[in-house]
PDB file of N, CA and C in Angstrom:
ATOM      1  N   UNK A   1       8.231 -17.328  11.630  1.00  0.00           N
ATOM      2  CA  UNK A   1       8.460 -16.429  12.725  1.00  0.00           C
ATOM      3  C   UNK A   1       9.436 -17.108  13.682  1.00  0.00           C
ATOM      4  N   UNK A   2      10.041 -16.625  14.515  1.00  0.00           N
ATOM      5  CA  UNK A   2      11.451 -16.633  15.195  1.00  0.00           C
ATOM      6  C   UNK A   2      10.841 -16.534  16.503  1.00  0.00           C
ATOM      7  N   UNK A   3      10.563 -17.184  17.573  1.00  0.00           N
ATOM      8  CA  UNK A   3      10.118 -17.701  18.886  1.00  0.00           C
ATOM      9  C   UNK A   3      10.931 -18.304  19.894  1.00  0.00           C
ATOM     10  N   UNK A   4      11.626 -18.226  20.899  1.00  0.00           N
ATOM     11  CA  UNK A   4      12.646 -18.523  21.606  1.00  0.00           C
ATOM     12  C   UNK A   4      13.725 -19.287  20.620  1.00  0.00           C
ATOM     13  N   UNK A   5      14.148 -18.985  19.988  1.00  0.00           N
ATOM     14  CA  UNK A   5      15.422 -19.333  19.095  1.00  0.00           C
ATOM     15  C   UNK A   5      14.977 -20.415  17.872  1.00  0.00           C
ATOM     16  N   UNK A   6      13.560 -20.512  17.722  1.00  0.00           N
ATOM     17  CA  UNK A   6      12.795 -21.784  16.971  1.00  0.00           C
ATOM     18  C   UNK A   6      12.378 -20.955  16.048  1.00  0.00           C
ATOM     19  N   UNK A   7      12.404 -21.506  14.444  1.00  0.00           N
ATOM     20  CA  UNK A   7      11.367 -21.212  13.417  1.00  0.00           C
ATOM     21  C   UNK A   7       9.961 -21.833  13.904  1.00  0.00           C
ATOM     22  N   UNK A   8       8.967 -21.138  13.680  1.00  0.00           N
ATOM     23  CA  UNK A   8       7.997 -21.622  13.454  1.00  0.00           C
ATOM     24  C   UNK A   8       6.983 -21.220  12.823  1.00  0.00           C
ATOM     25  N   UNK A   9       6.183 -22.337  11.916  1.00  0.00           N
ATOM     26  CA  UNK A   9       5.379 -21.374  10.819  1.00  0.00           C
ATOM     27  C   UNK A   9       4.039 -20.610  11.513  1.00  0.00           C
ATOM     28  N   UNK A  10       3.548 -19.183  11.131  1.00  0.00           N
ATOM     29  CA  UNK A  10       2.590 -18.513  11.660  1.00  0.00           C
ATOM     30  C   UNK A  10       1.842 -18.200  10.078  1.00  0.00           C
ATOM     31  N   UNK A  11       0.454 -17.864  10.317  1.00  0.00           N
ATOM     32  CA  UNK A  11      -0.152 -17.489  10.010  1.00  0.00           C
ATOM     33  C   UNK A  11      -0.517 -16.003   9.780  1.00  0.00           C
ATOM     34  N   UNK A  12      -0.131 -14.954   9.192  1.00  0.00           N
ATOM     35  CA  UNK A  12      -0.339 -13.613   9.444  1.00  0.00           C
ATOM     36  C   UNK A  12      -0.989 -12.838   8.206  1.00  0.00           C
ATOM     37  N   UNK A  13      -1.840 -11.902   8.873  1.00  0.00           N
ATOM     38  CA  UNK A  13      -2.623 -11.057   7.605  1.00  0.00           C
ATOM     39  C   UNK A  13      -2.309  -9.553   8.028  1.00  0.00           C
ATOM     40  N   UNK A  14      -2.007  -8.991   6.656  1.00  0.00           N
ATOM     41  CA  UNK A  14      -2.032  -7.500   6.762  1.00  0.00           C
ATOM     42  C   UNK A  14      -3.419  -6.657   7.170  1.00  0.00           C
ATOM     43  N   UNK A  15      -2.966  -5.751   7.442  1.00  0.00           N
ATOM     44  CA  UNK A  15      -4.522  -4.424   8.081  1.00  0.00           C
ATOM     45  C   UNK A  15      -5.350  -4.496   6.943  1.00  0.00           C
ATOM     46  N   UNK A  16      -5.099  -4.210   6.061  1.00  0.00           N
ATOM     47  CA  UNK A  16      -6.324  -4.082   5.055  1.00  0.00           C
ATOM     48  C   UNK A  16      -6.724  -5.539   4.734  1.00  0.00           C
ATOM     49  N   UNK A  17      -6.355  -7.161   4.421  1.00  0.00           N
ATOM     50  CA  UNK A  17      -6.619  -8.161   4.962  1.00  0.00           C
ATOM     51  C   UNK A  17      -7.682  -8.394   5.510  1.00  0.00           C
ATOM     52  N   UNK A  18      -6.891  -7.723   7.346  1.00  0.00           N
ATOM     53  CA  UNK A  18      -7.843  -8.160   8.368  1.00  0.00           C
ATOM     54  C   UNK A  18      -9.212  -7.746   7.933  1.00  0.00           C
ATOM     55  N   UNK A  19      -9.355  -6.087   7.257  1.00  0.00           N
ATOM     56  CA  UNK A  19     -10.554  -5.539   6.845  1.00  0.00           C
ATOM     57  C   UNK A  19     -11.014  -6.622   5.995  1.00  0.00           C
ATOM     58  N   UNK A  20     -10.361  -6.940   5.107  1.00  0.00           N
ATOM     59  CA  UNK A  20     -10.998  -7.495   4.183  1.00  0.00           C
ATOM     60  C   UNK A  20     -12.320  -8.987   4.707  1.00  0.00           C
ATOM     61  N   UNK A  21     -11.340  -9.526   5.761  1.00  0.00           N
ATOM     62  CA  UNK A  21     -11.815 -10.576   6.307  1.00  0.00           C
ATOM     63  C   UNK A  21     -13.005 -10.270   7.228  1.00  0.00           C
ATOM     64  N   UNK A  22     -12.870  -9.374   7.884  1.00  0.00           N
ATOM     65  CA  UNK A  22     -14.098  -8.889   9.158  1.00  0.00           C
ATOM     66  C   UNK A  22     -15.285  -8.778   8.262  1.00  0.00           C
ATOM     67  N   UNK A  23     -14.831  -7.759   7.116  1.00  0.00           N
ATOM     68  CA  UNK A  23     -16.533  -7.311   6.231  1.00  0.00           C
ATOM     69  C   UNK A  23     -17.077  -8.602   5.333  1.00  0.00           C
ATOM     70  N   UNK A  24     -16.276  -9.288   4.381  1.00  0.00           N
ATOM     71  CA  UNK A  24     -16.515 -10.317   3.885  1.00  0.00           C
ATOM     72  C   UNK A  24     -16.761 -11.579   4.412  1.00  0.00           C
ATOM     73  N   UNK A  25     -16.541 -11.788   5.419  1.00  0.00           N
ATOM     74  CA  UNK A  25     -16.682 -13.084   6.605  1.00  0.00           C
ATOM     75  C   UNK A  25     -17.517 -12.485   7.896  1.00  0.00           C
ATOM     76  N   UNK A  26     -18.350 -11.512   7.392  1.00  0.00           N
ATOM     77  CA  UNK A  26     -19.341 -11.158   8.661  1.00  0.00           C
ATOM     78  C   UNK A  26     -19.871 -12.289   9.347  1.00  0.00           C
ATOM     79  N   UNK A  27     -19.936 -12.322  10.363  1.00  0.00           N
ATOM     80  CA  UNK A  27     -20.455 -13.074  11.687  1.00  0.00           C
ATOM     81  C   UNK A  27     -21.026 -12.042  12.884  1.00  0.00           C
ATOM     82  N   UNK A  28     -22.197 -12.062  13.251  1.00  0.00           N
ATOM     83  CA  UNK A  28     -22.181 -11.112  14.408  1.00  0.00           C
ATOM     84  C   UNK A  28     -21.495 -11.260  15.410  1.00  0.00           C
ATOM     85  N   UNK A  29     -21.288 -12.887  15.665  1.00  0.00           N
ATOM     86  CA  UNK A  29     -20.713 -12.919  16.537  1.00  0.00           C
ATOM     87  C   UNK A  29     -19.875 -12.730  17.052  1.00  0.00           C
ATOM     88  N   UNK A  30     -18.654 -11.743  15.839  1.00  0.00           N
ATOM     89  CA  UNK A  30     -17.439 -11.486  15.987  1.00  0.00           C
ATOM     90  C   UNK A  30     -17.880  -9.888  16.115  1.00  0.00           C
ATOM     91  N   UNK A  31     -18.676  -9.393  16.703  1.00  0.00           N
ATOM     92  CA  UNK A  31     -18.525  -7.808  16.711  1.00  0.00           C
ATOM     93  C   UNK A  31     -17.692  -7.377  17.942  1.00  0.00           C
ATOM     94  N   UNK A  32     -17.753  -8.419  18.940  1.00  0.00           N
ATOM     95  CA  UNK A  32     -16.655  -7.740  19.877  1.00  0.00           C
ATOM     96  C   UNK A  32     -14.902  -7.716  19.823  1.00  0.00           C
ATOM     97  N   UNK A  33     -14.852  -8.296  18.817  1.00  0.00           N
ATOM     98  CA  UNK A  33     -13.360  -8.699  17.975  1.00  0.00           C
ATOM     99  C   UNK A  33     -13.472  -7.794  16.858  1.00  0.00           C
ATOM    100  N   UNK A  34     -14.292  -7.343  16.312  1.00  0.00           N
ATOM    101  CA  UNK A  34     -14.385  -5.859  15.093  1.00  0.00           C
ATOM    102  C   UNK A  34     -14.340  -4.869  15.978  1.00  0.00           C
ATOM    103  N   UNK A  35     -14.984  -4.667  16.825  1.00  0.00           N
ATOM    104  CA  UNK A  35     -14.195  -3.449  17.659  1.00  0.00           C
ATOM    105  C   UNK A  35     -13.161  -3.518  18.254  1.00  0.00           C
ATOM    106  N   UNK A  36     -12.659  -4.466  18.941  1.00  0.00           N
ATOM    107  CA  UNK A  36     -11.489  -4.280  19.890  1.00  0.00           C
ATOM    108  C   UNK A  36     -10.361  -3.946  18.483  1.00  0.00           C
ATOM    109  N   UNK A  37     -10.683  -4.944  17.439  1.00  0.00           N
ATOM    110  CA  UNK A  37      -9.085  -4.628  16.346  1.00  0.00           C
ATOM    111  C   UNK A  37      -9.392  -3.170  16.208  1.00  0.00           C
ATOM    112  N   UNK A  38     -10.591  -2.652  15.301  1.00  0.00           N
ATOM    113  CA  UNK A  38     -10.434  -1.543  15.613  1.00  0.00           C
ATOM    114  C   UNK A  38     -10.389  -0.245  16.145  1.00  0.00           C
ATOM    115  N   UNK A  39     -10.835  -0.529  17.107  1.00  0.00           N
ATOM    116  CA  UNK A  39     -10.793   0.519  17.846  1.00  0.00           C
ATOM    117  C   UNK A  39      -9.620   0.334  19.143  1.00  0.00           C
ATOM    118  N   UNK A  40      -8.755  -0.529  19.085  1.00  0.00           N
ATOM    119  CA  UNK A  40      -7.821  -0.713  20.346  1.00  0.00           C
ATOM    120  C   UNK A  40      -6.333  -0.922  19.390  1.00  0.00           C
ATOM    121  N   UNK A  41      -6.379  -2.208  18.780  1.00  0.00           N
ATOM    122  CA  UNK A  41      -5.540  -3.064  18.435  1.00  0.00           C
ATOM    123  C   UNK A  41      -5.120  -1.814  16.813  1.00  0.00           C
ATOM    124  N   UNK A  42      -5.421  -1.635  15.983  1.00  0.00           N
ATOM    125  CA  UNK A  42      -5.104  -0.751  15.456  1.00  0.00           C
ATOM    126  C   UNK A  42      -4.673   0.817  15.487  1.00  0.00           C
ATOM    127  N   UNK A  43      -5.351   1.122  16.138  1.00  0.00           N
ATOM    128  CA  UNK A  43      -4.722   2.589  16.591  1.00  0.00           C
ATOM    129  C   UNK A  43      -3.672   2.384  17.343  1.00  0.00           C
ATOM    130  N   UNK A  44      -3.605   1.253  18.443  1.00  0.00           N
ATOM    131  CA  UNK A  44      -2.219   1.297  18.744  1.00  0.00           C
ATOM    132  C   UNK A  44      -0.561   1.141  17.613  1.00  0.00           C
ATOM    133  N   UNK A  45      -1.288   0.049  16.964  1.00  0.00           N
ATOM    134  CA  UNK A  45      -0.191   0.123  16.091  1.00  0.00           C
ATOM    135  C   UNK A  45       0.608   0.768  15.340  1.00  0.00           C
ATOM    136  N   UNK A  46      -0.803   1.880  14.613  1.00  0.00           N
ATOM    137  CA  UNK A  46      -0.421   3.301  13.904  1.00  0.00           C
ATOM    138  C   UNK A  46       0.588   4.073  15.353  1.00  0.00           C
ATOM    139  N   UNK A  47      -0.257   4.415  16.159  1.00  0.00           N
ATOM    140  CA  UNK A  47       0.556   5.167  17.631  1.00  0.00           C
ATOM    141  C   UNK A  47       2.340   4.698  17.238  1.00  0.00           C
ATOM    142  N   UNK A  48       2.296   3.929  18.141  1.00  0.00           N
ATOM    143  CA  UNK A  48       4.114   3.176  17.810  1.00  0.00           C
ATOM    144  C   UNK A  48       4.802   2.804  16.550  1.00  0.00           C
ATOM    145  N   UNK A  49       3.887   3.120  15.570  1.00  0.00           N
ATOM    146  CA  UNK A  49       5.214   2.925  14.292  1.00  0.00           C
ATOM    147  C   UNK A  49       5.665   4.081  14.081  1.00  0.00           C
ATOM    148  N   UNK A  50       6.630   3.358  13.621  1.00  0.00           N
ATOM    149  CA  UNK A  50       8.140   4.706  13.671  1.00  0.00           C
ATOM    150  C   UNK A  50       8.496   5.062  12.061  1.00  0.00           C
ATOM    151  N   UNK A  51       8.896   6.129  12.272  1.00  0.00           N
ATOM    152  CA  UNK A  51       9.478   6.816  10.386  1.00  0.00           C
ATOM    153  C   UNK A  51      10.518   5.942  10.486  1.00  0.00           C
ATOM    154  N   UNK A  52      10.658   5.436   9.075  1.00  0.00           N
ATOM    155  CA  UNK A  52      12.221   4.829   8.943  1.00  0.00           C
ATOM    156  C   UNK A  52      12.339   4.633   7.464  1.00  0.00           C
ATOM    157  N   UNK A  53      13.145   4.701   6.996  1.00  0.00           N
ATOM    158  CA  UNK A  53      13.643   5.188   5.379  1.00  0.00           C
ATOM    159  C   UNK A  53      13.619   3.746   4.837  1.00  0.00           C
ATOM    160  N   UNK A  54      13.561   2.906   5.641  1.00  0.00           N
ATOM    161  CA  UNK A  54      13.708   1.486   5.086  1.00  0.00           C
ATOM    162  C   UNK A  54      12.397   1.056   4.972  1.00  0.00           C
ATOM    163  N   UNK A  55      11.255   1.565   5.659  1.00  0.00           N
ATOM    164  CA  UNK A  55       9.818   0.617   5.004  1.00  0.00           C
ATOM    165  C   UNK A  55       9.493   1.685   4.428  1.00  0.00           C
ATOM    166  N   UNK A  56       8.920   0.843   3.248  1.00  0.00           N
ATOM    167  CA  UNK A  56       8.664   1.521   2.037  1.00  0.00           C
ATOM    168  C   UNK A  56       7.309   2.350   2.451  1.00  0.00           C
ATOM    169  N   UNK A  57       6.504   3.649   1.636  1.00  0.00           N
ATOM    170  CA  UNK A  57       5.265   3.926   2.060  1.00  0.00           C
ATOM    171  C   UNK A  57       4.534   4.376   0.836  1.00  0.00           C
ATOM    172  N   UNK A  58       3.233   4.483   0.442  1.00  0.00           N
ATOM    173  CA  UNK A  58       2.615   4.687  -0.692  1.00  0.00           C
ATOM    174  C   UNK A  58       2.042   5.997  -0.882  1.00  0.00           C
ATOM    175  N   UNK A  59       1.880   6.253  -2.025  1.00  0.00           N
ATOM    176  CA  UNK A  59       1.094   7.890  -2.384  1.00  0.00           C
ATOM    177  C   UNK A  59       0.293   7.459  -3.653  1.00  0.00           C
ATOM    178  N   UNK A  60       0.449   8.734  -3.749  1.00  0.00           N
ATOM    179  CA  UNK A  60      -0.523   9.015  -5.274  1.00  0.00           C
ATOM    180  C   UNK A  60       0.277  10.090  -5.932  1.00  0.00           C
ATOM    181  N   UNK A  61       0.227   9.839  -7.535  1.00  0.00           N
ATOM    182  CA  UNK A  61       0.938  11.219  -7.742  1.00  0.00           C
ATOM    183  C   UNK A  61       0.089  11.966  -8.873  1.00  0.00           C
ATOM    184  N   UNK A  62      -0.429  13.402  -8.651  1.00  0.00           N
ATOM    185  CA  UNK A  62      -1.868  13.458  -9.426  1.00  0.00           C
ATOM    186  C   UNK A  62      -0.874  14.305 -10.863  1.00  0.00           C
ATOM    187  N   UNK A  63      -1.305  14.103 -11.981  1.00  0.00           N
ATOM    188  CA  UNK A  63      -0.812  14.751 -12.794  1.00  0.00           C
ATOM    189  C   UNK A  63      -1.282  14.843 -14.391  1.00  0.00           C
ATOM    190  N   UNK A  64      -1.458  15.841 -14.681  1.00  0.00           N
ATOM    191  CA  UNK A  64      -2.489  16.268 -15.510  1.00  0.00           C
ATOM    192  C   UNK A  64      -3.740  15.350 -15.935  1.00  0.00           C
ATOM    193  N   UNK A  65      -4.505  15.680 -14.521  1.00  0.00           N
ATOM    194  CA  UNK A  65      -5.963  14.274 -14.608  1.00  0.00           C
ATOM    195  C   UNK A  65      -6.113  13.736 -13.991  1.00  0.00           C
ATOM    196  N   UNK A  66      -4.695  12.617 -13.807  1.00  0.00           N
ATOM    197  CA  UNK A  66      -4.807  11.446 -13.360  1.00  0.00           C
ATOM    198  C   UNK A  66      -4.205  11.087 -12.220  1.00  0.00           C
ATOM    199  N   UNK A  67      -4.101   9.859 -11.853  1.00  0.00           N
ATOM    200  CA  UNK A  67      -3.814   9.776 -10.506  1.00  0.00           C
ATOM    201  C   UNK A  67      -3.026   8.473 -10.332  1.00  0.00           C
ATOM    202  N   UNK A  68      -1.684   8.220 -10.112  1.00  0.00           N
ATOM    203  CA  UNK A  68      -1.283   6.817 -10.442  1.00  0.00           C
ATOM    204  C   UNK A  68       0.003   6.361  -9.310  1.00  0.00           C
ATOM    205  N   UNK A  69      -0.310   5.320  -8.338  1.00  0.00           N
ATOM    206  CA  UNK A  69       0.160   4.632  -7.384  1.00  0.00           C
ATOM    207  C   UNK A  69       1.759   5.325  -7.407  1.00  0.00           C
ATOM    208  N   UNK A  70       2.201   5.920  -6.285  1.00  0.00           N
ATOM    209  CA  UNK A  70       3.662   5.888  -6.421  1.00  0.00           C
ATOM    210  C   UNK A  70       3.846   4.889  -4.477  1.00  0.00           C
ATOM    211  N   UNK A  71       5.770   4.478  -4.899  1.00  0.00           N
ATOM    212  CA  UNK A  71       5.888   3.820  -3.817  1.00  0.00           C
ATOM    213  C   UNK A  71       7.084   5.159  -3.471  1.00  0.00           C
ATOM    214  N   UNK A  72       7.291   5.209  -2.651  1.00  0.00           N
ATOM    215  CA  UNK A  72       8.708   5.913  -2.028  1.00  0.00           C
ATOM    216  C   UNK A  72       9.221   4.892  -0.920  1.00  0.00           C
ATOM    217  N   UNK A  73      10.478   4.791  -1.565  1.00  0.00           N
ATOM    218  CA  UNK A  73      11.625   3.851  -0.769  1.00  0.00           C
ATOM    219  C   UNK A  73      13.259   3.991  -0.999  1.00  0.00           C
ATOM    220  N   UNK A  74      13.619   3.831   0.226  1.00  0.00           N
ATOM    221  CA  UNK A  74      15.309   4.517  -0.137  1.00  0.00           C
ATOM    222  C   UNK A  74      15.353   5.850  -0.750  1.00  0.00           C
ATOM    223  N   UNK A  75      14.847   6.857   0.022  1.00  0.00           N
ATOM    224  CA  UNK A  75      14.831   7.850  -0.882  1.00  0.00           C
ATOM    225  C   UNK A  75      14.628   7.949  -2.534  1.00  0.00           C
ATOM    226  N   UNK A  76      13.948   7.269  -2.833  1.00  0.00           N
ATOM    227  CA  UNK A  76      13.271   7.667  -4.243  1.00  0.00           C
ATOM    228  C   UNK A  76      11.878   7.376  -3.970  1.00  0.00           C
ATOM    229  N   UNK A  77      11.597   7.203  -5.545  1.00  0.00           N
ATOM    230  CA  UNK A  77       9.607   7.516  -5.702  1.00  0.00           C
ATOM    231  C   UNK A  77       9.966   6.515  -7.298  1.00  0.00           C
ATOM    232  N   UNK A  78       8.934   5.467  -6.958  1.00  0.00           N
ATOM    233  CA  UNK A  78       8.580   4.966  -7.992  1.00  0.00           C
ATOM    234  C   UNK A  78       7.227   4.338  -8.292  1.00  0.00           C
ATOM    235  N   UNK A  79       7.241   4.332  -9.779  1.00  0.00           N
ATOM    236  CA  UNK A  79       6.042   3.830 -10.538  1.00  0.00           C
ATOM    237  C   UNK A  79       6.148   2.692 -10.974  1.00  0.00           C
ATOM    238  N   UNK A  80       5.118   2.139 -11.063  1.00  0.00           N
ATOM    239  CA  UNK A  80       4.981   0.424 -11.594  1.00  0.00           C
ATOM    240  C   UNK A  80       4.988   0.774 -13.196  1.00  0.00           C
ATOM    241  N   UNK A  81       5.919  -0.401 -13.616  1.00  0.00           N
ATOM    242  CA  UNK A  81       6.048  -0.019 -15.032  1.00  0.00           C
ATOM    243  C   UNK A  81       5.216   0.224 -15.940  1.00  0.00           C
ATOM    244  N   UNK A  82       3.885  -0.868 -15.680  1.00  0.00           N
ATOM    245  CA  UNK A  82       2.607  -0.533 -16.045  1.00  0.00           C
ATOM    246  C   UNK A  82       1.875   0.348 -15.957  1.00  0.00           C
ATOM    247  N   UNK A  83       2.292   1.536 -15.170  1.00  0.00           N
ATOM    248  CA  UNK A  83       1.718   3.108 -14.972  1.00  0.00           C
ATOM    249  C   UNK A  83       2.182   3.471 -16.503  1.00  0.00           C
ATOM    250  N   UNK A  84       3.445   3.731 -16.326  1.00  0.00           N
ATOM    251  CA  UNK A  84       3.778   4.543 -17.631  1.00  0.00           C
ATOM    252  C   UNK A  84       3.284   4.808 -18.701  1.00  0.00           C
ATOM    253  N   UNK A  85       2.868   3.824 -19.313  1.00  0.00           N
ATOM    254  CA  UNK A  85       1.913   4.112 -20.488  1.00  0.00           C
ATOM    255  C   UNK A  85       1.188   5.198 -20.318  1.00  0.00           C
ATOM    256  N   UNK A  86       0.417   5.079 -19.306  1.00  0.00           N
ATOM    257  CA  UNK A  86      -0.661   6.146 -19.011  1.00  0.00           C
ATOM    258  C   UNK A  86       0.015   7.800 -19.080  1.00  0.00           C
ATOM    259  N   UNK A  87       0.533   7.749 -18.113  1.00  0.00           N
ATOM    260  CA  UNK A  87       1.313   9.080 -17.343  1.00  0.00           C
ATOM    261  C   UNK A  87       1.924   9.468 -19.162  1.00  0.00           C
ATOM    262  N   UNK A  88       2.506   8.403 -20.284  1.00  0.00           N
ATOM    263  CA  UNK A  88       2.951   9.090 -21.187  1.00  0.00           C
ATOM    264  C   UNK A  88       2.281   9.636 -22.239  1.00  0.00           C
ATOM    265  N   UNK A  89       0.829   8.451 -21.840  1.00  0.00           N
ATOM    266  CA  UNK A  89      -0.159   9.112 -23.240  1.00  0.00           C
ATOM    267  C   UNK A  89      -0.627  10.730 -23.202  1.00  0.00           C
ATOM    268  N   UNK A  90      -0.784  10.492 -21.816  1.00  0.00           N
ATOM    269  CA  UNK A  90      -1.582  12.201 -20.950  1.00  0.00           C
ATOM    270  C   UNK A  90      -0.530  13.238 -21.613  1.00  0.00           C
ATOM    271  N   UNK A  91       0.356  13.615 -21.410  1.00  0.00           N
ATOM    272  CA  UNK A  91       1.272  14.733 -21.474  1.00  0.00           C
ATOM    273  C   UNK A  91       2.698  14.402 -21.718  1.00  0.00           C
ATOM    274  N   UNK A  92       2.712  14.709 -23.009  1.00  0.00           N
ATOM    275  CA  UNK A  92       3.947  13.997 -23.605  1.00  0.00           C
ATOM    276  C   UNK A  92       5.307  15.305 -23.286  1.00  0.00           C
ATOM    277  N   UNK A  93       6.951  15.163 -23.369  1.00  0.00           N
ATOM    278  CA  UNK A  93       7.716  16.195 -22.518  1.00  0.00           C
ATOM    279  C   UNK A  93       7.873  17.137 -24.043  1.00  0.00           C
ATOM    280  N   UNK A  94       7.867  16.445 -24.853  1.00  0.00           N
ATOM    281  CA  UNK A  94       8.180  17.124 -25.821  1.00  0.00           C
ATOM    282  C   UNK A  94       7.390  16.891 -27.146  1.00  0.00           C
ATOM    283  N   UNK A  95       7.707  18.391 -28.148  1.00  0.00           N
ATOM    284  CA  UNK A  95       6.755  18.013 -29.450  1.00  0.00           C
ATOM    285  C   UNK A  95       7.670  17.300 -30.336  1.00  0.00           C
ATOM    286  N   UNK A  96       6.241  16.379 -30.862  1.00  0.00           N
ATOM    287  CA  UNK A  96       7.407  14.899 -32.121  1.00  0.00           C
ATOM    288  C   UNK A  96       7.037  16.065 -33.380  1.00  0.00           C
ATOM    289  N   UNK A  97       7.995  16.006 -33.968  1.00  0.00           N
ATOM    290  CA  UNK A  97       8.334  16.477 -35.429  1.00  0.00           C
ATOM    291  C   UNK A  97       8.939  15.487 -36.213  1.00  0.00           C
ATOM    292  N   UNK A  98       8.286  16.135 -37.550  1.00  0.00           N
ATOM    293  CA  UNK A  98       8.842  15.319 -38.722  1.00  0.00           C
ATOM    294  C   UNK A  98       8.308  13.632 -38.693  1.00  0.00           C
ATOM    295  N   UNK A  99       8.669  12.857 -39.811  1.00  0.00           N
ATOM    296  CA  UNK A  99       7.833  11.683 -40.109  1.00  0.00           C
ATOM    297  C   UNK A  99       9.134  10.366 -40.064  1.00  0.00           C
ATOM    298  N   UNK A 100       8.446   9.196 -40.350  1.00  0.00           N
ATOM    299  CA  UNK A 100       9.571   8.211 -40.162  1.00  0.00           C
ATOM    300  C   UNK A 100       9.419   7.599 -41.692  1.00  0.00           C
ATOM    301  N   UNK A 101      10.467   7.223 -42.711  1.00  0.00           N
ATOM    302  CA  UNK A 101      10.141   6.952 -43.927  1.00  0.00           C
ATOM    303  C   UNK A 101      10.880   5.686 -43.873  1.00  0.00           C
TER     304      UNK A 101
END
């Protein structure tokens, strides 16, 4: 992180993270720090972020059945290559004819 003109190394965890850490590292003693993140410190954040074509954002894309991670970024939509299989076994675009000799 970048601090009056200095690198310096930080420590940082994403939102789902932080979740991860609050429920799995329960302490009571941290319940007034489980509410303030969420109920102050998170909703603000959602509040002020802004649309912008440059951070990427996630979906789902449901299709015949199933349901498989899409990202949209730069104006497109993509799948992890490892989806495919799936999405091709389900509903194939076209019928295979004839045999391979």
């Amino acid at each position: 992180m970048l601090r009056n003109g200095k690198t310096i190394e930080s420590l940082m965890v994403s939102e789902s993270g932080m979740y991860a850490l609050l429920v799995h590292h329960f302490v009571p003693e941290n319940r007034n720090l489980r509410q303030w993140l969420s109920n102050e410190v998170i909703p603000t954040l959602r509040e002020s972020k802004a649309a912008v074509d440059n951070i990427p954002s996630l979906s789902s894309l449901q299709w015949a059945g199933i349901s498989v991670p899409l990202l949209h970024w730069q104006h497109q939509a993509w799948i992890k290559w490892r989806d495919m299989p799936d999405l091709m076994q389900v509903q194939r675009p076209f019928k295979i004819m004839g045999t391979c000799s």
